[in-house]
Protein backbone atom coordinates (compact mmCIF):
# COMPACT_ATOMS: atom_id res chain seq x y z
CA UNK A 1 69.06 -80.86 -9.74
CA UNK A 2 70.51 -77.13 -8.70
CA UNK A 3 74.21 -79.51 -8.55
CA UNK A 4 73.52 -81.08 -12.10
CA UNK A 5 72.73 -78.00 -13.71
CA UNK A 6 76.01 -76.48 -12.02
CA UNK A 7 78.00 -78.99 -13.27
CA UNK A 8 76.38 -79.25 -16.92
CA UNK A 9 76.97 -75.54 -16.91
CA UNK A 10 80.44 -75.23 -15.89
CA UNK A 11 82.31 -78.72 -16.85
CA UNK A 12 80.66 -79.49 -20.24
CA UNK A 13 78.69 -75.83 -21.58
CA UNK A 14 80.65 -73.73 -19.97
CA UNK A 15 83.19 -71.46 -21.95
CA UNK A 16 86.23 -72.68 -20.10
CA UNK A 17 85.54 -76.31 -19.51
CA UNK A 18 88.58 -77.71 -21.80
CA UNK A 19 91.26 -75.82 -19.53
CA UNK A 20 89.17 -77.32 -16.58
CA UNK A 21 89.32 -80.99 -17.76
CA UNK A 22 92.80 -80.36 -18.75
CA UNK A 23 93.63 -79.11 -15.21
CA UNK A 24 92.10 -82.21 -13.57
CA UNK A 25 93.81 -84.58 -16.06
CA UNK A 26 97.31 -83.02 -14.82
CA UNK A 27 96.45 -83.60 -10.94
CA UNK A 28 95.61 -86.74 -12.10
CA UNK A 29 98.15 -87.96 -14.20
CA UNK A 30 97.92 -91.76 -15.22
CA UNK A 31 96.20 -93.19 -11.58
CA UNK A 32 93.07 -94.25 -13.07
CA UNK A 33 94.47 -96.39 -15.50
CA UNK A 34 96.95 -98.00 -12.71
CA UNK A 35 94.22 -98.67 -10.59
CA UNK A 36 92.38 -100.38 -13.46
CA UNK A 37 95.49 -102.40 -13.75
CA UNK A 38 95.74 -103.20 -10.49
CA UNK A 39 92.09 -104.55 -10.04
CA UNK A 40 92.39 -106.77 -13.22
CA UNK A 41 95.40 -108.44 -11.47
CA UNK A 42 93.71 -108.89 -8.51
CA UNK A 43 90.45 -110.51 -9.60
CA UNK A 44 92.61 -112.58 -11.64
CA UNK A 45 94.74 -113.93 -8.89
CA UNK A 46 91.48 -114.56 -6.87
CA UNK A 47 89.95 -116.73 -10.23
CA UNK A 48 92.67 -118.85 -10.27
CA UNK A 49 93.01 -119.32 -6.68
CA UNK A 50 89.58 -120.38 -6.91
CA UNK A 51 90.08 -123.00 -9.59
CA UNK A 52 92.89 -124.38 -7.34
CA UNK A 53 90.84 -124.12 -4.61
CA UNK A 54 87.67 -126.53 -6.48
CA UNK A 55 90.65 -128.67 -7.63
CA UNK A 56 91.55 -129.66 -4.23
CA UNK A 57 88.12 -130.11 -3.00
CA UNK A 58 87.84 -132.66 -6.21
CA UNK A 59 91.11 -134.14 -5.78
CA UNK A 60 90.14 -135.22 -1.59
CA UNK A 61 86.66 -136.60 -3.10
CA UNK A 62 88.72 -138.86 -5.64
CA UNK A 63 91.39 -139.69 -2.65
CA UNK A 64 88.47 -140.95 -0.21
CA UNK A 65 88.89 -145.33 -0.34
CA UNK A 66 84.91 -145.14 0.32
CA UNK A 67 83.24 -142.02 0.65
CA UNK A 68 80.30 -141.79 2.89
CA UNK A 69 77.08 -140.01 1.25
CA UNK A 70 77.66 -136.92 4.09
CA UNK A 71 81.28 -136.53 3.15
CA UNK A 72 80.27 -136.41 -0.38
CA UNK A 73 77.25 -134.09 0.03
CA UNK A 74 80.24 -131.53 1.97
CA UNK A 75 82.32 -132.03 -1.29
CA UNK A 76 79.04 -131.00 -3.40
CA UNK A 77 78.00 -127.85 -1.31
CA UNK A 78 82.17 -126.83 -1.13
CA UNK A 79 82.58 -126.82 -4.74
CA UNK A 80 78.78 -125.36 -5.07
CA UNK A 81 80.25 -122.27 -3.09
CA UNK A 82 83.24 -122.26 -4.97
CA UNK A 83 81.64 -121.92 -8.23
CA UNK A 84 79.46 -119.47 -7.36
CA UNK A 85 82.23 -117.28 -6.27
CA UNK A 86 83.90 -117.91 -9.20
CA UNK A 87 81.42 -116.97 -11.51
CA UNK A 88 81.12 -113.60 -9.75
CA UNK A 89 84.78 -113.28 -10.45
CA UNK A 90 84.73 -113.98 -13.71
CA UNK A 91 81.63 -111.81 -14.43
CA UNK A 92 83.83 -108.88 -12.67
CA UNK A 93 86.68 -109.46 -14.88
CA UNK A 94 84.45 -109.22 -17.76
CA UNK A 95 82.85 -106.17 -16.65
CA UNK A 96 86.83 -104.30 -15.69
CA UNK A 97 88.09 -105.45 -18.78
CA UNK A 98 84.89 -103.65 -20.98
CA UNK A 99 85.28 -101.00 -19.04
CA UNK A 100 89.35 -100.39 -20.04
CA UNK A 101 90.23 -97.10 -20.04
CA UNK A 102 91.33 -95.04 -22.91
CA UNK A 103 93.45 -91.79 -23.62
CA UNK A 104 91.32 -88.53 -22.55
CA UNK A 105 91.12 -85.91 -25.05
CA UNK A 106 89.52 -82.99 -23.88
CA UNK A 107 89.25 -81.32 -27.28
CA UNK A 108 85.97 -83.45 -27.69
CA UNK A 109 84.60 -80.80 -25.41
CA UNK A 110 84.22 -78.66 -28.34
CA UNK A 111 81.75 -80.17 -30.28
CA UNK A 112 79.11 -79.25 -27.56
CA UNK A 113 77.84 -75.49 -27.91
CA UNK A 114 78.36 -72.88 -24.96
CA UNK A 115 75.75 -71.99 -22.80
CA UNK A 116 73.68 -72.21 -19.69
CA UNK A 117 70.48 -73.94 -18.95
CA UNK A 118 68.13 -74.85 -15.82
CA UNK A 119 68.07 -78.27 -15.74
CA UNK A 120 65.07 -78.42 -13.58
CA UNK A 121 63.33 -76.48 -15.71
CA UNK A 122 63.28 -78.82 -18.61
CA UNK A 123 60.11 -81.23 -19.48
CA UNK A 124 61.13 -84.55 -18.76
CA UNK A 125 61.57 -85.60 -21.73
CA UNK A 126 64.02 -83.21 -23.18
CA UNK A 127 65.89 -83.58 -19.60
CA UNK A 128 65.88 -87.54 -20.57
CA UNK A 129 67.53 -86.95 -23.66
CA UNK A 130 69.69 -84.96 -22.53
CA UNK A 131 70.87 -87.25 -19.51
CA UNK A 132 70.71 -90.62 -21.75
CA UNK A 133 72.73 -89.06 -24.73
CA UNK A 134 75.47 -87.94 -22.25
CA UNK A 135 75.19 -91.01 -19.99
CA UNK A 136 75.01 -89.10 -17.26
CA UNK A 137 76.72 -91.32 -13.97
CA UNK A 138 75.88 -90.11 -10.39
CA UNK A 139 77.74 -91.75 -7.77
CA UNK A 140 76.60 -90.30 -3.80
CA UNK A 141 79.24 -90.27 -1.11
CA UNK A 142 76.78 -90.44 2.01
CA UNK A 143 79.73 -89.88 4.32
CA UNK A 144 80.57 -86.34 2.81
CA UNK A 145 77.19 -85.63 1.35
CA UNK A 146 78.73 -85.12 -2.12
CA UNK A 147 78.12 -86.97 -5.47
CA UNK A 148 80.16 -87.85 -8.21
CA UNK A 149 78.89 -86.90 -11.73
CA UNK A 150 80.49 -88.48 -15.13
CA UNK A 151 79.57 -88.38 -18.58
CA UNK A 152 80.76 -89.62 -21.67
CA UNK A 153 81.95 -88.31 -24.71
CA UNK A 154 83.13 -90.21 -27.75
CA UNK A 155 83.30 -89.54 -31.65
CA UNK A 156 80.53 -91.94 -31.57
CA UNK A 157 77.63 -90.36 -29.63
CA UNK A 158 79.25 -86.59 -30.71
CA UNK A 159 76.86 -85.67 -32.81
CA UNK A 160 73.93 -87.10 -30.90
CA UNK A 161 75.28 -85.05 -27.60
CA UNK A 162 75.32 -82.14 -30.20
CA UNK A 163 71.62 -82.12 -30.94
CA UNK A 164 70.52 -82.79 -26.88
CA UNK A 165 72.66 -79.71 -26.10
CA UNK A 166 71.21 -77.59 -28.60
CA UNK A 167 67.63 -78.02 -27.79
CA UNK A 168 68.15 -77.41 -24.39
CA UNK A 169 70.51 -74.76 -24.56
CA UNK A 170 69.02 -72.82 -28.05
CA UNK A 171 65.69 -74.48 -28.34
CA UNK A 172 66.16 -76.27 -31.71
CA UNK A 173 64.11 -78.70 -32.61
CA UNK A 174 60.54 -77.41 -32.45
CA UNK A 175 57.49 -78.68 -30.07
CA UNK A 176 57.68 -77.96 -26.88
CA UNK A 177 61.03 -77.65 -26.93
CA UNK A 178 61.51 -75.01 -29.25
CA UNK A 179 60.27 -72.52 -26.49
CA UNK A 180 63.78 -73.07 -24.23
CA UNK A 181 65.69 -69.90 -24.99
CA UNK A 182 69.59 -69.25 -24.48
CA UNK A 183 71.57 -66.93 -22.13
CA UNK A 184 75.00 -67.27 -24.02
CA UNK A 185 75.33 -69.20 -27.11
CA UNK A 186 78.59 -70.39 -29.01
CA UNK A 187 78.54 -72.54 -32.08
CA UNK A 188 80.45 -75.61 -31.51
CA UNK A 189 83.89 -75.81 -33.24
CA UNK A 190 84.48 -79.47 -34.79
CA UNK A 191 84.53 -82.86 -33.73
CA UNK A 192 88.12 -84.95 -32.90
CA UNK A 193 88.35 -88.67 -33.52
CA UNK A 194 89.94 -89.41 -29.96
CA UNK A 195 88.13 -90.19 -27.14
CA UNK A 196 87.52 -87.94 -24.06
CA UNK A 197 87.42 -89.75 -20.23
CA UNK A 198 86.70 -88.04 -17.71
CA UNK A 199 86.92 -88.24 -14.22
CA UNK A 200 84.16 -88.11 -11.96
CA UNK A 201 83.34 -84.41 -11.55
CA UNK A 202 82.58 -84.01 -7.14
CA UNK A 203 79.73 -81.22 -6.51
CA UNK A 204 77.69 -80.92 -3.17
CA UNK A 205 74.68 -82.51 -3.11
């Protein structure tokens, strides 16, 4: 929680989180979107190896003069393999090709207010909210005891990242909530109708 609320604070309330995202972007030029490339290529190769692959196994079984019932039960459990693996490829093409990167735009940063918070001290549900409306990723690197943290910003969910952020950052929206107070507040300055990607942000865990 202590490296969630450090990187809430500092990569998406904090006052200088556009330059930050910018300066990441720079190091990071276009890779992410060459590496997306470069997996769609290769799980397509591997799907249509495998549909040569089944071919071949069909093609011997219409070859055989007289096939006996064990060489024909090898040519059922092959292509039963096959298939399997090639539904897994197919379902991983489908998933890399939803999940097609677009052009960053930091500048959706904005629409957020400034401030700070303690995550941990949130009720649940407010801390819910606030993870679910950002879509809050964590990826953990056992080897270097870090973890990755992503969220997401579009025009789309804008305005219902706006209303998380203020509750737990100025304490509007009444109930229980209402009682969260701010250390720095600054009003959010418009929306943009690009969409912002950003890398995976790495804090200790």
């Amino acid at each position: 929680m202590a490296g969630l609320t450090e990187f809430f604070n500092r990569e998406v309330f904090g006052p200088h989180r556009r330059e930050r995202l910018r300066a990441t972007l720079a190091r990071l030029d276009d890779t992410h979107l060459h590496e997306h490339r470069e997996r769609l290529v290769t799980v397509e190769r591997q799907i249509a190896e495998l549909k040569r692959r089944k071919e071949r196994v069909l093609d011997s079984l219409e070859a055989a003069d007289e096939p006996t019932p064990a060489f024909v039960n090898s040519i059922n459990e092959r292509t039963t393999r096959i298939g399997a693996d090639l539904e897994a490829k197919q379902a991983a093409l489908r998933e890399l090709r939803d999940a097609t990167p677009v052009a960053p735009c930091p500048e959706l940063l904005d629409h957020c207010p400034t401030g700070t918070v303690d995550l941990d001290l949130l009720p649940e549900p407010t801390l819910r909210r606030l993870l679910d409306a950002f879509a809050v990723q964590m990826r953990h690197d056992k080897q270097g005891n870090q973890v990755d943290v992503q969220v997401t910003i579009t025009p789309e969910t804008a305005d219902t990242q706006l209303r998380a952020a203020n509750v737990v950052i100025m304490g509007d929206g009444g109930g229980p909530d209402g009682d969260l107070a701010a250390m720095r507040v600054v009003p959010p300055t418009g929306s943009h109708a690009d969409r912002l990607w950003p890398p995976p942000h790495r804090t200790a865990a």
